[in-house]
C-alpha atoms as a PDB file:
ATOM      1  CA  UNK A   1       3.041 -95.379 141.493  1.00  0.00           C
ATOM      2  CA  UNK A   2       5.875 -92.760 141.716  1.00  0.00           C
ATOM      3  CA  UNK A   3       6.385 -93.599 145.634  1.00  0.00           C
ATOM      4  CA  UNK A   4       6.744 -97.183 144.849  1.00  0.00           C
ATOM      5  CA  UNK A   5       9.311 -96.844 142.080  1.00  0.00           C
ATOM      6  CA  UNK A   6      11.622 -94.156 144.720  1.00  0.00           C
ATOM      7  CA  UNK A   7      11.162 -97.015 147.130  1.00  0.00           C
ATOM      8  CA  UNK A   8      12.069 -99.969 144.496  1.00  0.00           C
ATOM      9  CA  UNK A   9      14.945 -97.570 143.505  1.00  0.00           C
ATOM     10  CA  UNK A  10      16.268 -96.654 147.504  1.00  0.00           C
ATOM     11  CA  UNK A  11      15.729-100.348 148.289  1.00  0.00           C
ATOM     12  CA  UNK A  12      18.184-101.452 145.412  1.00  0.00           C
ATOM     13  CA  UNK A  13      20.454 -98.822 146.176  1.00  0.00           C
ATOM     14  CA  UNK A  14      20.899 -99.947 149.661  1.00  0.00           C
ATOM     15  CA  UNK A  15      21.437-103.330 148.925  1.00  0.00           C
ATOM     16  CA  UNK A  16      23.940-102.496 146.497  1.00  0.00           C
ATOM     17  CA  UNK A  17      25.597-100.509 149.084  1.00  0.00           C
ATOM     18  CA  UNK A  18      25.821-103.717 151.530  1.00  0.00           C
ATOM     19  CA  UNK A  19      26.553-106.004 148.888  1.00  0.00           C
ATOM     20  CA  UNK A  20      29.763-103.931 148.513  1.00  0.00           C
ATOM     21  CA  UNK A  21      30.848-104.090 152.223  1.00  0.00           C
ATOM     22  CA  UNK A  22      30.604-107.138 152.425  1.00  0.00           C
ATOM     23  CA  UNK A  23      32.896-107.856 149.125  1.00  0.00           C
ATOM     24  CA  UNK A  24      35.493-105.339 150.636  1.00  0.00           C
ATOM     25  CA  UNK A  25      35.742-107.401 153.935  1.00  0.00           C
ATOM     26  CA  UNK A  26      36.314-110.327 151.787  1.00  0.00           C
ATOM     27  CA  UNK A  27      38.777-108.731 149.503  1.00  0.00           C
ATOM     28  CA  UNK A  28      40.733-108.050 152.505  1.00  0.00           C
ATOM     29  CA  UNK A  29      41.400-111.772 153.212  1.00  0.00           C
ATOM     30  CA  UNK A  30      41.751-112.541 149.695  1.00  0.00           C
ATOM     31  CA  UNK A  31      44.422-110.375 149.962  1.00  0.00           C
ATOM     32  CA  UNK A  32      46.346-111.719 153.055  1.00  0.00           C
ATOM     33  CA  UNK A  33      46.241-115.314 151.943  1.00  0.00           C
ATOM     34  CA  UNK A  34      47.823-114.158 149.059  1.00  0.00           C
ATOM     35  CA  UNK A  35      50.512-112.295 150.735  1.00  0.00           C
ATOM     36  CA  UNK A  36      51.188-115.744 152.970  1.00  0.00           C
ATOM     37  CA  UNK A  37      51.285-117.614 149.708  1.00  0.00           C
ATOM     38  CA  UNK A  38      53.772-115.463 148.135  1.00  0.00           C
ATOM     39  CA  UNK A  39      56.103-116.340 151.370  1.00  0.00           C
ATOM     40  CA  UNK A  40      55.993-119.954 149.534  1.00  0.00           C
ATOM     41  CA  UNK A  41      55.198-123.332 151.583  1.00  0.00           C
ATOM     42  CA  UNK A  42      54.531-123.586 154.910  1.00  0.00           C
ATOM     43  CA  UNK A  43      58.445-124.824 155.642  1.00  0.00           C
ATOM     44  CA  UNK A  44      59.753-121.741 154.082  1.00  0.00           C
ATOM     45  CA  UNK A  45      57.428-119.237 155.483  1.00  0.00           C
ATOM     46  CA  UNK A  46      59.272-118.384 158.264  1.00  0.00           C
ATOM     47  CA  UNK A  47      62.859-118.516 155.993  1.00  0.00           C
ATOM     48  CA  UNK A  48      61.526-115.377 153.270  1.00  0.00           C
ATOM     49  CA  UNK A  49      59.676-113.225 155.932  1.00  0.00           C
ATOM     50  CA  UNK A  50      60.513-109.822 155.669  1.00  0.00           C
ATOM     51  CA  UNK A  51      62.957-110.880 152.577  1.00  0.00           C
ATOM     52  CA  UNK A  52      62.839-109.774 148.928  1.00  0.00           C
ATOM     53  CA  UNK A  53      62.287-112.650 146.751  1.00  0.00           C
ATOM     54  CA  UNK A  54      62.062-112.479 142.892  1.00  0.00           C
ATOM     55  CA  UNK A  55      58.955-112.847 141.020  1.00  0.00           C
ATOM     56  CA  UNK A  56      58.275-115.644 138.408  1.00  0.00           C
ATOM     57  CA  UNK A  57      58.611-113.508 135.402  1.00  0.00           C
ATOM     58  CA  UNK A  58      60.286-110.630 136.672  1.00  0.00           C
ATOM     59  CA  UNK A  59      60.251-107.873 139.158  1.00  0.00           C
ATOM     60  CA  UNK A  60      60.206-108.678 143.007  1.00  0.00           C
ATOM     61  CA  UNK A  61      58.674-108.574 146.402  1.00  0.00           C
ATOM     62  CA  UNK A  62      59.083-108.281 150.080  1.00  0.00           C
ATOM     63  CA  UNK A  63      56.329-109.954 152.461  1.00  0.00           C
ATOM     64  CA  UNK A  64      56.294-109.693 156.240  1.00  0.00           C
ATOM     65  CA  UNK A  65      54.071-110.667 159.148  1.00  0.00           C
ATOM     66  CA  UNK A  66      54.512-109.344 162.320  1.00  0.00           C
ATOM     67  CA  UNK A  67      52.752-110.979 165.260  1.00  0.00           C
ATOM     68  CA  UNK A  68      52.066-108.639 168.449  1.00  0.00           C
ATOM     69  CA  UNK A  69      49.894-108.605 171.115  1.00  0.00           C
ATOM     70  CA  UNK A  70      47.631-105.986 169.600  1.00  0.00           C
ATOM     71  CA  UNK A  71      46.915-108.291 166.328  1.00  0.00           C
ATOM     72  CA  UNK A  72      49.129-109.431 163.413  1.00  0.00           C
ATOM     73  CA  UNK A  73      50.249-107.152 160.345  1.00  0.00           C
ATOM     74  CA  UNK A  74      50.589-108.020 156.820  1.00  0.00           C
ATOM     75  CA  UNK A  75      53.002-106.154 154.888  1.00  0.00           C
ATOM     76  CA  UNK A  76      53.364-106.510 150.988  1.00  0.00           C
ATOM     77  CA  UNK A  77      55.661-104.542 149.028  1.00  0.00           C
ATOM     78  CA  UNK A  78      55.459-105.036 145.479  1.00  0.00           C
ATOM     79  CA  UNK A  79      58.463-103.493 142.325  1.00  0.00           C
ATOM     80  CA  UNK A  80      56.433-104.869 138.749  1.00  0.00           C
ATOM     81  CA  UNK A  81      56.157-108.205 140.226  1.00  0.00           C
ATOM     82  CA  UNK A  82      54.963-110.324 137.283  1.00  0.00           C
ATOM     83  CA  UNK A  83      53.489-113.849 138.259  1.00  0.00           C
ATOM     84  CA  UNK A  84      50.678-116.115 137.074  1.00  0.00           C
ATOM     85  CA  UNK A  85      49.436-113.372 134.069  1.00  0.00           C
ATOM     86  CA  UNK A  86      49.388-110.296 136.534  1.00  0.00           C
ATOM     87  CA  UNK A  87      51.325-107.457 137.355  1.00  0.00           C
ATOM     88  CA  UNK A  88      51.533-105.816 140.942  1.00  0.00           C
ATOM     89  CA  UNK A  89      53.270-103.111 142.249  1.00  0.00           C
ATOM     90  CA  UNK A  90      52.516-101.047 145.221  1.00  0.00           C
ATOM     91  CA  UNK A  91      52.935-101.172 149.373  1.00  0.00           C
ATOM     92  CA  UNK A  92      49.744-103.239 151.214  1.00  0.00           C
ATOM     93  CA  UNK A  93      49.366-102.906 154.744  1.00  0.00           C
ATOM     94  CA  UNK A  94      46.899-104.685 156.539  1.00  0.00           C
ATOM     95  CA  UNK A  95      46.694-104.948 160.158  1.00  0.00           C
ATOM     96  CA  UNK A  96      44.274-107.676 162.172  1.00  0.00           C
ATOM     97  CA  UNK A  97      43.367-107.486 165.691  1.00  0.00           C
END
């Protein structure tokens, strides 16, 4: 009985772990469409790259993609940006090959 409950327990736990992966890959992406939103519509996309722009209710942000040969590079930097009920502020870099 006690060696089926350890395995119940290990078998959860691992699933758990992989369930987690897999949320973090996704997160990833989350995050990078929401940096290419925050460059605005696709006509002005290429017009705010690598430009600060101010946030709806306050605070600003600077997004650039790079393009290269080795992959493309999302940069976000983020000073109390307040938009849409949240606040961000940081430096995201996230690189795709």
């Amino acid at each position: 009985m006690l060696k089926r409950i350890v395995y119940c327990l290990l078998s959860t736990s691992l699933l758990v772990s992989l369930t987690n992966i897999a949320f973090a890959e996704d997160d990833t992406y989350v995050k990078i469409q929401e940096m290419v939103n925050d460059l605005g519509s696709p006509s002005e996309r290429a017009k705010n790259n690598g430009k600060w722009q101010k946030c709806v209710d306050g605070g600003r942000k600077k997004i650039t993609i790079k393009r290269t040969k080795g992959g493309t590079t999302y940069e976000g930097i983020y000073e109390n940006c307040k938009e849409w009920g949240r606040l961000r502020s940081g430096h995201v870099i996230i690189t795709v090959q």
